[in-house]
N, C-alpha and C. Protein backbone atom coordinates (compact mmCIF):
# COMPACT_ATOMS: atom_id res chain seq x y z
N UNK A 1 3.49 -0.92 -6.49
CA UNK A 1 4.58 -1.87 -6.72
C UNK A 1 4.38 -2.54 -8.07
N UNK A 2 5.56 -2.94 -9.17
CA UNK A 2 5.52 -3.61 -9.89
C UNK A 2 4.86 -4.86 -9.97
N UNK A 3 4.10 -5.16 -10.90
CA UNK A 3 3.18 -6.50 -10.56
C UNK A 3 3.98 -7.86 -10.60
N UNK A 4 4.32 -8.96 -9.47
CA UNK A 4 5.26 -9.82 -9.69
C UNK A 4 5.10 -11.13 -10.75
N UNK A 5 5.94 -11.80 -10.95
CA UNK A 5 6.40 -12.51 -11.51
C UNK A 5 6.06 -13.89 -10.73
N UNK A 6 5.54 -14.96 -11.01
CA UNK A 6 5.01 -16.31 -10.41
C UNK A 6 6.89 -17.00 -11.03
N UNK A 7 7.34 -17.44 -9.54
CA UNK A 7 8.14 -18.84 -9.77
C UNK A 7 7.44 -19.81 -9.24
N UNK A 8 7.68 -20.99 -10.32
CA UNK A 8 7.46 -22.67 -10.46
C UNK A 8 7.18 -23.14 -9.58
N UNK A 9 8.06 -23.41 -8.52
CA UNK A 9 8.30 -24.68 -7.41
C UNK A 9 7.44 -24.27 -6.69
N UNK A 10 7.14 -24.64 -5.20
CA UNK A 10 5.69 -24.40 -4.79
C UNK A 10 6.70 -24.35 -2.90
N UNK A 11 6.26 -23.55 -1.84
CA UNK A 11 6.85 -23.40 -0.75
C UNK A 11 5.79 -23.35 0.26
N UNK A 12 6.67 -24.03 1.60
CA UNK A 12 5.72 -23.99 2.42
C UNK A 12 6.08 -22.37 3.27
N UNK A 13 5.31 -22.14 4.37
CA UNK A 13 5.66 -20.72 4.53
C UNK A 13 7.04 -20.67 5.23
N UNK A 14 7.31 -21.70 5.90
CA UNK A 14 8.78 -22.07 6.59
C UNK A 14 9.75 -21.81 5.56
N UNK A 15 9.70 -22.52 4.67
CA UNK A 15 10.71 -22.65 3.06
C UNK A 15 11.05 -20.68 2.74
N UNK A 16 9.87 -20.09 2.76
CA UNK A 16 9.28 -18.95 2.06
C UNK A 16 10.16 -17.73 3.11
N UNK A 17 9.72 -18.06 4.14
CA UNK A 17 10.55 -17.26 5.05
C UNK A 17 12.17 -17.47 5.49
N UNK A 18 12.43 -18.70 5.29
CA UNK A 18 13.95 -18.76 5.62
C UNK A 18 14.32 -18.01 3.59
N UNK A 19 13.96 -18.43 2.82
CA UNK A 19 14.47 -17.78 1.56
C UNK A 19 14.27 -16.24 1.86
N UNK A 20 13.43 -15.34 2.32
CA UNK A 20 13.32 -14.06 2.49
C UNK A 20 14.76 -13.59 3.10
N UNK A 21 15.15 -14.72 4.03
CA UNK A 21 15.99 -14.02 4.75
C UNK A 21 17.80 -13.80 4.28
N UNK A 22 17.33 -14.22 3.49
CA UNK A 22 18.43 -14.42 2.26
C UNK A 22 19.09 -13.56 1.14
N UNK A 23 17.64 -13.79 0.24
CA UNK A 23 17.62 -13.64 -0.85
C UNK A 23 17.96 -11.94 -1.11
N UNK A 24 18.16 -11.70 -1.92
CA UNK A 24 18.85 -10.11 -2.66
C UNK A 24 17.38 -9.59 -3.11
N UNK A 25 16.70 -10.57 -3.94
CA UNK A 25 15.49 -10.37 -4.26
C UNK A 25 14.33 -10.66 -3.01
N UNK A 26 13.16 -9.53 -3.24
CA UNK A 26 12.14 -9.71 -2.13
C UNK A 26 11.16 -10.74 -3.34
N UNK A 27 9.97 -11.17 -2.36
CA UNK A 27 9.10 -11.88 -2.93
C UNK A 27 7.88 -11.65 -2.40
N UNK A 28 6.63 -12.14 -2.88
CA UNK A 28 5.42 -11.90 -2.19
C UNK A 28 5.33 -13.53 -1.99
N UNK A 29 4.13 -14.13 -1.26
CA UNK A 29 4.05 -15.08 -1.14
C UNK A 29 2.25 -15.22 -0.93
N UNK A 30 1.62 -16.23 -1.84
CA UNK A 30 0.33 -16.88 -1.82
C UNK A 30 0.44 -17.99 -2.07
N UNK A 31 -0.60 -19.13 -1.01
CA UNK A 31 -0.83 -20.44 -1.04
C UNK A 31 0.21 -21.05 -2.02
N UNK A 32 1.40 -20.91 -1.21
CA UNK A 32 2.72 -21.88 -1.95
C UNK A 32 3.20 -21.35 -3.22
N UNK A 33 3.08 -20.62 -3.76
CA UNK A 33 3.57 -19.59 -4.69
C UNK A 33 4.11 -18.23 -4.55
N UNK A 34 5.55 -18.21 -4.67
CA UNK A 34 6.55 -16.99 -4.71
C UNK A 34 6.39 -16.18 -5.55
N UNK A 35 6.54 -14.45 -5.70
CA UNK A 35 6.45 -13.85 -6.59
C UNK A 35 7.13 -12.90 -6.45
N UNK A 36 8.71 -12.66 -7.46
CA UNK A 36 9.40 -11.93 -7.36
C UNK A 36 8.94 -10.78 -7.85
N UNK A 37 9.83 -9.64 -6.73
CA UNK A 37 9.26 -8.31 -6.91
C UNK A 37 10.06 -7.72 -7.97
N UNK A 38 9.70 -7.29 -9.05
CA UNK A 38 10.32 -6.26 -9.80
C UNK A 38 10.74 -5.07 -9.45
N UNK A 39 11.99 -4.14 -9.96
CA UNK A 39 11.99 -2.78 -9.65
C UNK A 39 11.40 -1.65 -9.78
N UNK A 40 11.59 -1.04 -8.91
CA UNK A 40 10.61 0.09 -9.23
C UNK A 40 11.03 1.77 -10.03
N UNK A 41 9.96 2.67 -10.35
CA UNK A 41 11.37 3.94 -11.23
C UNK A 41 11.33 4.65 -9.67
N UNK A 42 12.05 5.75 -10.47
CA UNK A 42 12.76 6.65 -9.55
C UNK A 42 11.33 7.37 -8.42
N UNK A 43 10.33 8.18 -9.98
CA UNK A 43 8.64 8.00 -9.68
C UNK A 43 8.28 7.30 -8.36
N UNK A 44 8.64 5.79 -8.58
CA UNK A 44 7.75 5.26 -7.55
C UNK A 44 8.24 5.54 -5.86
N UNK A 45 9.57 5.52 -6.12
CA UNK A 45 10.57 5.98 -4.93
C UNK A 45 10.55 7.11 -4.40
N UNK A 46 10.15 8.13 -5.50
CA UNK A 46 10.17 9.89 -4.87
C UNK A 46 8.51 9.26 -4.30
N UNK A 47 7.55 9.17 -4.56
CA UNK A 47 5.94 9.34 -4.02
C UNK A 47 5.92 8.45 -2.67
N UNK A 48 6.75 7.19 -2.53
CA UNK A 48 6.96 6.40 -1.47
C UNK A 48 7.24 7.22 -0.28
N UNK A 49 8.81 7.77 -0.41
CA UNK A 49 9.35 9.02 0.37
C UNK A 49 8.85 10.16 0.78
N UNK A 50 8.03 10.78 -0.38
CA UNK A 50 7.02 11.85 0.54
C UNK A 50 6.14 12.05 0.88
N UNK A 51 5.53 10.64 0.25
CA UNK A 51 4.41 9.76 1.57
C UNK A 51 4.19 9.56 3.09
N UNK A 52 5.96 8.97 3.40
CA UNK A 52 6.29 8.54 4.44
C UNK A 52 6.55 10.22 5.40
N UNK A 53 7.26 10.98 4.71
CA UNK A 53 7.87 12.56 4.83
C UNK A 53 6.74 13.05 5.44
N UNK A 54 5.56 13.23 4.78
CA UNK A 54 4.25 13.72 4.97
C UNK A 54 3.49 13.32 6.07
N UNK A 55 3.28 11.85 6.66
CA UNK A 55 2.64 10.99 7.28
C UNK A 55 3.41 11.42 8.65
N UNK A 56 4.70 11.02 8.71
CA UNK A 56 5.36 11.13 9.75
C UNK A 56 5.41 12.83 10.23
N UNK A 57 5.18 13.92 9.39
CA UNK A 57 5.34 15.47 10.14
C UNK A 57 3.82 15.62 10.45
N UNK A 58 2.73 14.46 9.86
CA UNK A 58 1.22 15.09 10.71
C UNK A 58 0.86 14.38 11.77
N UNK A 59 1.88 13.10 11.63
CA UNK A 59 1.20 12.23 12.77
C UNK A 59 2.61 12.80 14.19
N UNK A 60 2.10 13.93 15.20
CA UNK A 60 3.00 14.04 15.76
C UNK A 60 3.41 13.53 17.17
N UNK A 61 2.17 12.59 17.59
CA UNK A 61 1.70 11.82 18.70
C UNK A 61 2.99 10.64 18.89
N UNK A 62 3.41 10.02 18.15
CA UNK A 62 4.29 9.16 18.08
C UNK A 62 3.55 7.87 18.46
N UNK A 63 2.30 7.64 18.36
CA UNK A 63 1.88 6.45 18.04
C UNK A 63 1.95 5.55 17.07
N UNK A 64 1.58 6.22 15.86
CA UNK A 64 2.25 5.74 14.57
C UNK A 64 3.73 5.81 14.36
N UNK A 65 3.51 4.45 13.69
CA UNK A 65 4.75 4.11 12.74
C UNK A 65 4.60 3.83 11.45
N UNK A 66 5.49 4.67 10.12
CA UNK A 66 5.55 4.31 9.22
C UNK A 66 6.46 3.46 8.49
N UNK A 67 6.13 2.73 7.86
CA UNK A 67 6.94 1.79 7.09
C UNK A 67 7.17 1.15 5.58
N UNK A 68 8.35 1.70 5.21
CA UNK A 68 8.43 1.47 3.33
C UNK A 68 8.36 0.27 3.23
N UNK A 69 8.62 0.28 1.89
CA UNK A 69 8.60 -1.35 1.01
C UNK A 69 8.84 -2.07 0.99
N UNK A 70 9.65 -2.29 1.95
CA UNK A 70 10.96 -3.15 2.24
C UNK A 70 10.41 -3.80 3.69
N UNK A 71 9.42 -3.53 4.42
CA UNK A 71 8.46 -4.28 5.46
C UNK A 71 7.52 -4.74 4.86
N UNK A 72 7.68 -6.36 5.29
CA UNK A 72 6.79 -7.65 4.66
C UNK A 72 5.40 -7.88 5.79
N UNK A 73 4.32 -8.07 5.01
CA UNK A 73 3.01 -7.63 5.69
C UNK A 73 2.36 -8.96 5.64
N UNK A 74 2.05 -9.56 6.71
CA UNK A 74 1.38 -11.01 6.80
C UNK A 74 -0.27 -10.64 7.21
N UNK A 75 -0.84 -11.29 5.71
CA UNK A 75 -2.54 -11.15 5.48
C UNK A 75 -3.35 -12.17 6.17
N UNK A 76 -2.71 -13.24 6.19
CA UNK A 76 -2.60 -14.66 7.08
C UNK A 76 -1.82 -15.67 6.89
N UNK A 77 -2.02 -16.68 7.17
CA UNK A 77 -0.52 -17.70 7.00
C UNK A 77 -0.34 -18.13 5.88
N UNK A 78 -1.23 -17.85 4.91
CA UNK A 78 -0.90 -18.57 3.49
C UNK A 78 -0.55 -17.34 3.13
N UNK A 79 -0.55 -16.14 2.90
CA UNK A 79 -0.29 -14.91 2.57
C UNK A 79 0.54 -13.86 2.96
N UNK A 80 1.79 -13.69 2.50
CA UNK A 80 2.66 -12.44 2.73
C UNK A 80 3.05 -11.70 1.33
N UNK A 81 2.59 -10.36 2.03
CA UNK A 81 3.01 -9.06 0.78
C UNK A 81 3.71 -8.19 1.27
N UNK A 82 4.30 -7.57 0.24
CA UNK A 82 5.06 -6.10 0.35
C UNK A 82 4.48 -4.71 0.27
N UNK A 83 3.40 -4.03 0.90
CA UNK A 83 3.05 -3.08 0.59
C UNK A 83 4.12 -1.88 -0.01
N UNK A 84 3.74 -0.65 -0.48
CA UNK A 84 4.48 0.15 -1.07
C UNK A 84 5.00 1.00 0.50
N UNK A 85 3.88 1.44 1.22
CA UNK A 85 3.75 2.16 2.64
C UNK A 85 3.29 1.67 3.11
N UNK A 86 3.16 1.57 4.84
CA UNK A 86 2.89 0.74 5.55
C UNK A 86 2.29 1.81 7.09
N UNK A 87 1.39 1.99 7.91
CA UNK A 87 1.02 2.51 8.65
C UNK A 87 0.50 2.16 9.74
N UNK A 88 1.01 2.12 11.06
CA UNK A 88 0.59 0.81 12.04
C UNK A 88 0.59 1.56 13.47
N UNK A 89 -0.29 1.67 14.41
CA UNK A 89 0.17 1.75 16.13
C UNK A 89 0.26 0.90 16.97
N UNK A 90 -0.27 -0.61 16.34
CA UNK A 90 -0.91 -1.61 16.96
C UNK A 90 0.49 -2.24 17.74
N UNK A 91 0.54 -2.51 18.90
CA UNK A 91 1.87 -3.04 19.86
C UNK A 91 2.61 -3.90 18.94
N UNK A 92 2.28 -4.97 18.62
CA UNK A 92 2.39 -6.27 18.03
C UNK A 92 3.38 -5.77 16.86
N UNK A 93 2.87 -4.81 15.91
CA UNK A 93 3.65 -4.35 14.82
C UNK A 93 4.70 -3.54 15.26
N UNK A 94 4.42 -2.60 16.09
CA UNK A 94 5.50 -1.17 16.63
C UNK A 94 6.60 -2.81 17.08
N UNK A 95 6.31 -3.69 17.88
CA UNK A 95 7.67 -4.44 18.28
C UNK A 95 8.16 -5.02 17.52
N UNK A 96 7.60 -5.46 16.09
CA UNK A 96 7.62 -6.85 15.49
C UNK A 96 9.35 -6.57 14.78
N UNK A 97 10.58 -7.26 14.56
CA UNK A 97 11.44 -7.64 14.22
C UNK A 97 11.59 -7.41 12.54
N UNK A 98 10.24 -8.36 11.93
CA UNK A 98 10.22 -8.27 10.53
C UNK A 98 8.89 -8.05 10.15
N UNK A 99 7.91 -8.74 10.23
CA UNK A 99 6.39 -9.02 9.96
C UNK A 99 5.41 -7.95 10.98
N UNK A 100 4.75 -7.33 9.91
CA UNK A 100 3.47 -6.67 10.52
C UNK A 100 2.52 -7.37 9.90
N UNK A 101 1.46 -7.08 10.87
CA UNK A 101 -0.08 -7.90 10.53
C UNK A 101 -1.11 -6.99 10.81
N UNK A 102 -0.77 -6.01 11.34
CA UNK A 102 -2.09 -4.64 11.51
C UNK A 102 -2.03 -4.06 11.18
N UNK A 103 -2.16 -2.87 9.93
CA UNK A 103 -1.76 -1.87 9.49
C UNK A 103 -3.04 -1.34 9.38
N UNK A 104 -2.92 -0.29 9.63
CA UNK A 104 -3.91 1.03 9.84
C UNK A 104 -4.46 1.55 8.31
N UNK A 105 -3.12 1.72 7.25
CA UNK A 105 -3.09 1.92 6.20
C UNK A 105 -2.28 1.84 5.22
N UNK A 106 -2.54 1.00 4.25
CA UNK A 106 -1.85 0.52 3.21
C UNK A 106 -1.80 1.26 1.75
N UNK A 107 -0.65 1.61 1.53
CA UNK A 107 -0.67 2.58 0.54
C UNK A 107 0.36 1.41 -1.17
N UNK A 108 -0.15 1.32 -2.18
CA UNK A 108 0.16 0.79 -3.38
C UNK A 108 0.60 2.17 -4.56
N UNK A 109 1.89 2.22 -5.12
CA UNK A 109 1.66 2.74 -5.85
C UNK A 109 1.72 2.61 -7.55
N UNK A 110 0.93 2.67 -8.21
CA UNK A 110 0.57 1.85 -9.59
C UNK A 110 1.37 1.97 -10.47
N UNK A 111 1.60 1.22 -11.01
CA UNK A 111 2.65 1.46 -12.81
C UNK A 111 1.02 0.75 -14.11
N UNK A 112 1.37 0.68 -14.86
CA UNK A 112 0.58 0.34 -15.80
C UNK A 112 0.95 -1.09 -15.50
N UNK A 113 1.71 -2.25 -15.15
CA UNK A 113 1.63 -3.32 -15.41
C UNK A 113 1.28 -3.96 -14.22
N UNK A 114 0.76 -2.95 -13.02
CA UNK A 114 0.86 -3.46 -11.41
C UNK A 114 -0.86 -2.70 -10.92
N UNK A 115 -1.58 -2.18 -12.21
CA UNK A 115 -2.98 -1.20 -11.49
C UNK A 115 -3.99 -2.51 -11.28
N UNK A 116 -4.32 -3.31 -12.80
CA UNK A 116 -4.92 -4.17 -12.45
C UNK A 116 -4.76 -5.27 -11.24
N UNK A 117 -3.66 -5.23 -11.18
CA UNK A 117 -3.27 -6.16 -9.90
C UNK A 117 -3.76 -5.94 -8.30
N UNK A 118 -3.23 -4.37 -8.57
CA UNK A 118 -3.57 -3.84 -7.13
C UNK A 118 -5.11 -3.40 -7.14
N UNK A 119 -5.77 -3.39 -7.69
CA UNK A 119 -7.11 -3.11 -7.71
C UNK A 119 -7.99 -4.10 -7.43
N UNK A 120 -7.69 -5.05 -7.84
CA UNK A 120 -8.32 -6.84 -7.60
C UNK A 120 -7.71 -7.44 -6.63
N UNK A 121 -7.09 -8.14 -7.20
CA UNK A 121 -6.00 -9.16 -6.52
C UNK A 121 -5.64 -8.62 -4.58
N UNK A 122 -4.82 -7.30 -4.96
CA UNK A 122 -4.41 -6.96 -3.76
C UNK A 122 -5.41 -6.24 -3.16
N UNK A 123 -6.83 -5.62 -3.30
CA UNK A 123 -8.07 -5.21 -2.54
C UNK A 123 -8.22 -6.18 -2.09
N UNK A 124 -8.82 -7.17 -2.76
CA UNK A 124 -9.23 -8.21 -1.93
C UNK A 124 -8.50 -8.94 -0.77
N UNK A 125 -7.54 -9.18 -0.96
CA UNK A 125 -6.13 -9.86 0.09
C UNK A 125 -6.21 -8.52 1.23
N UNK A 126 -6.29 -7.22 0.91
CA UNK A 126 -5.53 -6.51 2.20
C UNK A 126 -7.16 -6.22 2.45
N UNK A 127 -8.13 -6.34 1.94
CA UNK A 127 -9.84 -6.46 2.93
C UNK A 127 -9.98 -7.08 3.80
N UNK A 128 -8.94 -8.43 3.77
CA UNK A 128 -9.07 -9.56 5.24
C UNK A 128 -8.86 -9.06 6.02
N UNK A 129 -8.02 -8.01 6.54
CA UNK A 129 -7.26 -7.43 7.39
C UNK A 129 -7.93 -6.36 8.42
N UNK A 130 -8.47 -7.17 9.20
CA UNK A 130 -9.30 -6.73 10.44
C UNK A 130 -9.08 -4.97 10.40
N UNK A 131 -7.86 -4.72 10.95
CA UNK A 131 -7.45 -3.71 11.31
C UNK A 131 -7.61 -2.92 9.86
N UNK A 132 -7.06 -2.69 9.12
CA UNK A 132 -7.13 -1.76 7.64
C UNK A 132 -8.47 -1.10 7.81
N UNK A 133 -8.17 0.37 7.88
CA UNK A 133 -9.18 1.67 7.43
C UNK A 133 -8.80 1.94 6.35
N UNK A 134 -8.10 2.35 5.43
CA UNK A 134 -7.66 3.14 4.17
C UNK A 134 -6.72 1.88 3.07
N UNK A 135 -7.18 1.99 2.00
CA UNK A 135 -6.54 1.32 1.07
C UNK A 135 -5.95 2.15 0.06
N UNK A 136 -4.61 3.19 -0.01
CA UNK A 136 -4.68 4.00 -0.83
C UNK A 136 -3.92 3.79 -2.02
N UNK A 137 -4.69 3.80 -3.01
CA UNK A 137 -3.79 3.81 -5.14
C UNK A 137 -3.12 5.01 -5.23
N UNK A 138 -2.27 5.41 -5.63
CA UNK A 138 -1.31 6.50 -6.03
C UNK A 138 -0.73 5.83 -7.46
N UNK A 139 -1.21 7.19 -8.62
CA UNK A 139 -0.89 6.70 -9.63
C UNK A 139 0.24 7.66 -9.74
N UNK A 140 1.49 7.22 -10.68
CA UNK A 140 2.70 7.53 -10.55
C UNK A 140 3.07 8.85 -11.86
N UNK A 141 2.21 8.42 -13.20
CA UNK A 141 2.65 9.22 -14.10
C UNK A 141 1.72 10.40 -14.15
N UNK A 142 0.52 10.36 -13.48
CA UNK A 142 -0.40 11.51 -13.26
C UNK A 142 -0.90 11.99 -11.99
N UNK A 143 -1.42 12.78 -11.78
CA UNK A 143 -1.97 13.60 -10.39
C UNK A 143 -3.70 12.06 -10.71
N UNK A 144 -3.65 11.50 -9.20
CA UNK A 144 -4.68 10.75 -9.31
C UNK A 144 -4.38 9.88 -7.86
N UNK A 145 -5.25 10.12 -7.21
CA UNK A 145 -4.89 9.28 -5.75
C UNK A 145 -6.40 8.58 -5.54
N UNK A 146 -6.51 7.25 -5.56
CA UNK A 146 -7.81 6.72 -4.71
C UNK A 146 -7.62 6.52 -3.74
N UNK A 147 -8.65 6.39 -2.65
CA UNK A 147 -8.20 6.01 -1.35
C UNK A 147 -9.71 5.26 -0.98
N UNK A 148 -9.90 4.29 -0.82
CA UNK A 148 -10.66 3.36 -0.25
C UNK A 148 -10.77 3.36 1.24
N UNK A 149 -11.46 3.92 2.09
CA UNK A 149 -11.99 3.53 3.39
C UNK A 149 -13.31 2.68 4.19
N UNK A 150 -12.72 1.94 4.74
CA UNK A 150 -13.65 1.15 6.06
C UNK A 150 -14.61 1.89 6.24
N UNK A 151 -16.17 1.44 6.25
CA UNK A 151 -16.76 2.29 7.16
C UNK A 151 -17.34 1.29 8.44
N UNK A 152 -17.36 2.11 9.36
CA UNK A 152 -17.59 1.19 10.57
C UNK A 152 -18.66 0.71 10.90
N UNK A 153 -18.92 -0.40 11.32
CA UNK A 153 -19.87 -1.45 11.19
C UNK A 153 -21.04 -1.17 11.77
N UNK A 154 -20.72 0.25 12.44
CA UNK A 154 -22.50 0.92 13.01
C UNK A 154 -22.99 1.29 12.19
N UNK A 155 -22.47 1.64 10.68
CA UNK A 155 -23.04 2.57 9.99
C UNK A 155 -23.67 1.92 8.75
N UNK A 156 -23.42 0.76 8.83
CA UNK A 156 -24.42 -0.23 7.76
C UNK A 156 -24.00 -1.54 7.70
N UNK A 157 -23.58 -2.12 6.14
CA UNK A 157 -23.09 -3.47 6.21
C UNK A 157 -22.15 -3.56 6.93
N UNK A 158 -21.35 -5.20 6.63
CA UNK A 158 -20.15 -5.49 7.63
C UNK A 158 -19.21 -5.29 5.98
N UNK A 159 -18.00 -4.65 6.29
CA UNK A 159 -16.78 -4.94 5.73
C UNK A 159 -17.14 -4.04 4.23
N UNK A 160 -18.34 -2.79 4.41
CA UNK A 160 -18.55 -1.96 3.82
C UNK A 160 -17.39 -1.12 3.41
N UNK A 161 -17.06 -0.57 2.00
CA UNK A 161 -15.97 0.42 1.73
C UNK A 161 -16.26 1.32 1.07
N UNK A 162 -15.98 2.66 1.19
CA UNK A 162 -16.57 3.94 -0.04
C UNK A 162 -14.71 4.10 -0.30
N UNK A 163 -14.88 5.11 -1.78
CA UNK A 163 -14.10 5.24 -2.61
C UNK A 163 -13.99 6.82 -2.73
N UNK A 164 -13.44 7.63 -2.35
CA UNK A 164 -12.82 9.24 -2.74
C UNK A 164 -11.63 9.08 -4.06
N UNK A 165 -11.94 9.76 -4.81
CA UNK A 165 -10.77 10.15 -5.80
C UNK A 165 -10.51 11.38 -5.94
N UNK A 166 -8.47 11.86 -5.64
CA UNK A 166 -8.50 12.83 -5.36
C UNK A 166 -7.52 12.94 -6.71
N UNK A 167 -7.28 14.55 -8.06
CA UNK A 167 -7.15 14.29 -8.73
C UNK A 167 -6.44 15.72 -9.24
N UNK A 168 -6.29 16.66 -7.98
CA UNK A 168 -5.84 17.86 -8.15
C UNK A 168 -4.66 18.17 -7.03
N UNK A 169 -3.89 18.49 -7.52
CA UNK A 169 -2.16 18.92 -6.55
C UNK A 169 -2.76 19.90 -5.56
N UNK A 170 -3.84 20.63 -5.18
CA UNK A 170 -4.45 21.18 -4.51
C UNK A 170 -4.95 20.59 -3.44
N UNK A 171 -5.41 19.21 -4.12
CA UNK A 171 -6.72 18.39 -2.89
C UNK A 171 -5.67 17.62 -1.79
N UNK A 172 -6.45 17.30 -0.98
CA UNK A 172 -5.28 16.46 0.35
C UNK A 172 -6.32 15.20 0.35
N UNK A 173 -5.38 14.28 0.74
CA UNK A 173 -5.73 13.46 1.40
C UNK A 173 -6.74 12.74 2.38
N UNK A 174 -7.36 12.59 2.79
CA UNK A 174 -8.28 12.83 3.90
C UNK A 174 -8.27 11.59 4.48
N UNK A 175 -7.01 11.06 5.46
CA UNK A 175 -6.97 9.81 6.12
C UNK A 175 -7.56 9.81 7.16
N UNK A 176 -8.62 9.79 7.56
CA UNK A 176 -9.61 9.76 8.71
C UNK A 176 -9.29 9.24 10.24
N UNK A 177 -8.75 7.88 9.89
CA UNK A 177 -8.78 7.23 10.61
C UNK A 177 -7.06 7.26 11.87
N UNK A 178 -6.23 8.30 10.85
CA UNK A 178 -4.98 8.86 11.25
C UNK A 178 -5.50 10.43 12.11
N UNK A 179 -6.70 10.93 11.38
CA UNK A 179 -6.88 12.41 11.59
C UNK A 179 -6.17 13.59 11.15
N UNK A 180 -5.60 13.37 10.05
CA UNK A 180 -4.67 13.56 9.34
C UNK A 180 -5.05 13.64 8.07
N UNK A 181 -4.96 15.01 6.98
CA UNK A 181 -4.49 15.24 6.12
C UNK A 181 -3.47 15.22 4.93
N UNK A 182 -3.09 14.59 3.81
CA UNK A 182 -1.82 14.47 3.36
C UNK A 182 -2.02 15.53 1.91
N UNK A 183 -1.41 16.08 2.00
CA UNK A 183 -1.55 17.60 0.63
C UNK A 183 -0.61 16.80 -0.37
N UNK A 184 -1.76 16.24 -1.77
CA UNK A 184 -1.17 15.57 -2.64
C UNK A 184 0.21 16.43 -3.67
N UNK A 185 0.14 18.29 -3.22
CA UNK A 185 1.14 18.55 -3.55
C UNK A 185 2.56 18.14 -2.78
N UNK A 186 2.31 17.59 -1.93
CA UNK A 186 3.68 17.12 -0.80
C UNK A 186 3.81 15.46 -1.13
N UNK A 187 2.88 14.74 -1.64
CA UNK A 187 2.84 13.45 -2.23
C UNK A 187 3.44 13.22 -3.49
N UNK A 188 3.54 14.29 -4.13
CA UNK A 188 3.87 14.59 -5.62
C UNK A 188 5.14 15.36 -5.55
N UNK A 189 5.16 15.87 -4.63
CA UNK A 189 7.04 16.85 -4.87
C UNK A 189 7.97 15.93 -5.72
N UNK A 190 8.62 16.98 -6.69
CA UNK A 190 9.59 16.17 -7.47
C UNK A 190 9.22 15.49 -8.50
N UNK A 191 7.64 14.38 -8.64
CA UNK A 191 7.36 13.85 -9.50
C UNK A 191 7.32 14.38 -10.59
N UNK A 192 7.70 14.01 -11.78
CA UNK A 192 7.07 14.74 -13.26
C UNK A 192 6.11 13.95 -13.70
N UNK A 193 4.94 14.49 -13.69
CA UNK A 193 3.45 14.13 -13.87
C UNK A 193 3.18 14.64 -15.14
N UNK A 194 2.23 13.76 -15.66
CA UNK A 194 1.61 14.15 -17.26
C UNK A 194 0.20 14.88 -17.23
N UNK A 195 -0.23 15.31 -18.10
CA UNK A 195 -1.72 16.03 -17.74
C UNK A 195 -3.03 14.30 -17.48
N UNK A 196 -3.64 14.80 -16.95
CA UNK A 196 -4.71 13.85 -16.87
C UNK A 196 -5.13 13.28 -18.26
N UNK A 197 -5.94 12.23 -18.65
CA UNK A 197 -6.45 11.47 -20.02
C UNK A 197 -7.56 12.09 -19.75
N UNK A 198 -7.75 13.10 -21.19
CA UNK A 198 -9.12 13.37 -21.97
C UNK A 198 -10.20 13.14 -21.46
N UNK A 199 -11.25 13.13 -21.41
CA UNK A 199 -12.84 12.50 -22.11
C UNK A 199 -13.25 12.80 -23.35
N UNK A 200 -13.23 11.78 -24.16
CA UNK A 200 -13.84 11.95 -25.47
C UNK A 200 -14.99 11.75 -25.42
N UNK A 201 -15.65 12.73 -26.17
CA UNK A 201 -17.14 12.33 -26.06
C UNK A 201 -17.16 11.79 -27.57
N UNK A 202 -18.08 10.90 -27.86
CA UNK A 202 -18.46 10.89 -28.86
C UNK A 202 -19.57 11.59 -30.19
């Protein structure tokens, strides 16, 4: 997602949510600060779509539910975001009206003015999130997918995460915690992608 824009005035989450329900424009919301969402390209819309395309023909159990950009994701009460994709079985979310709060897996996808953002800012915010196994980056103008996973708390620290980078239209996905595969050539359909950046050696 485009990295937002901070408005002025300051909201309580009551204020924040009756304006959501409104407004033409979406917003994110931290400790009393709104942040309008910018648009996104066409790019970010085709990788969203065959994200969701992809997710939904492996997950065939019908436990999961997927959900675009346009479902607002509560981190806790001072905190609501817009993920890019959204991935949930948990009751609470499958019923919820507007607001999910469990998501299985959260998918961001980067522009140059939204990587730093989502790499900091939004790791840290969607780490609170009990439930979250997979944190996945999808970069838009090149073949390049990170995917950040949970590892579970038998297997060392608490709130431990390893990092896969997948970087070839060949490689898939490897969402574990879905059991599920996503073939970054089916993530990429349609996109026009640039070659990868160099290594210069010196």
């Amino acid at each position: 997602m485009e990295q937002p824009a901070a408005l002025s005035p300051r909201y309580t989450v009551a204020e924040y949510l009756a304006l959501e329900e409104v407004s033409e424009v979406r917003h994110e919301f931290y400790r009393g600060e709104i942040f309008a969402m910018s648009g996104a390209s066409l790019s970010h819309n085709r990788i969203i779509r065959n994200g969701a395309a992809s997710i939904l023909r492996l997950l065939d159990d019908g436990v999961y539910e997927v959900f675009l950009d346009g479902a607002q994701l509560k981190v806790d009460a001072s905190c609501f975001l817009y993920p890019d994709l959204t991935v949930s079985c948990h009751p609470d979310d499958l019923a919820a009206d507007r607001i999910l709060a469990h998501p299985s897996v959260v998918f961001e996808v980067l522009s140059p003015s939204s990587a730093d953002y989502d790499r900091t800012i939004k790791l840290r915010l969607y780490q609170q999130l009990p439930s979250l196994r997979h944190y996945v980056l999808v970069r838009q103008d090149y073949c390049w997918v990170e995917c950040l996973t949970r590892q579970p708390e038998s297997a060392g620290a608490e709130n431990e995460w390893t990092l896969q980078i997948y970087d070839a239209l060949a490689d898939e996905l490897h969402l574990s915690a879905l059991f599920i595969r996503v073939p970054l050539a089916e993530l990429y359909a349609r996109v026009k992608l640039e070659q990868l950046p160099q290594i210069r050696l010196r």
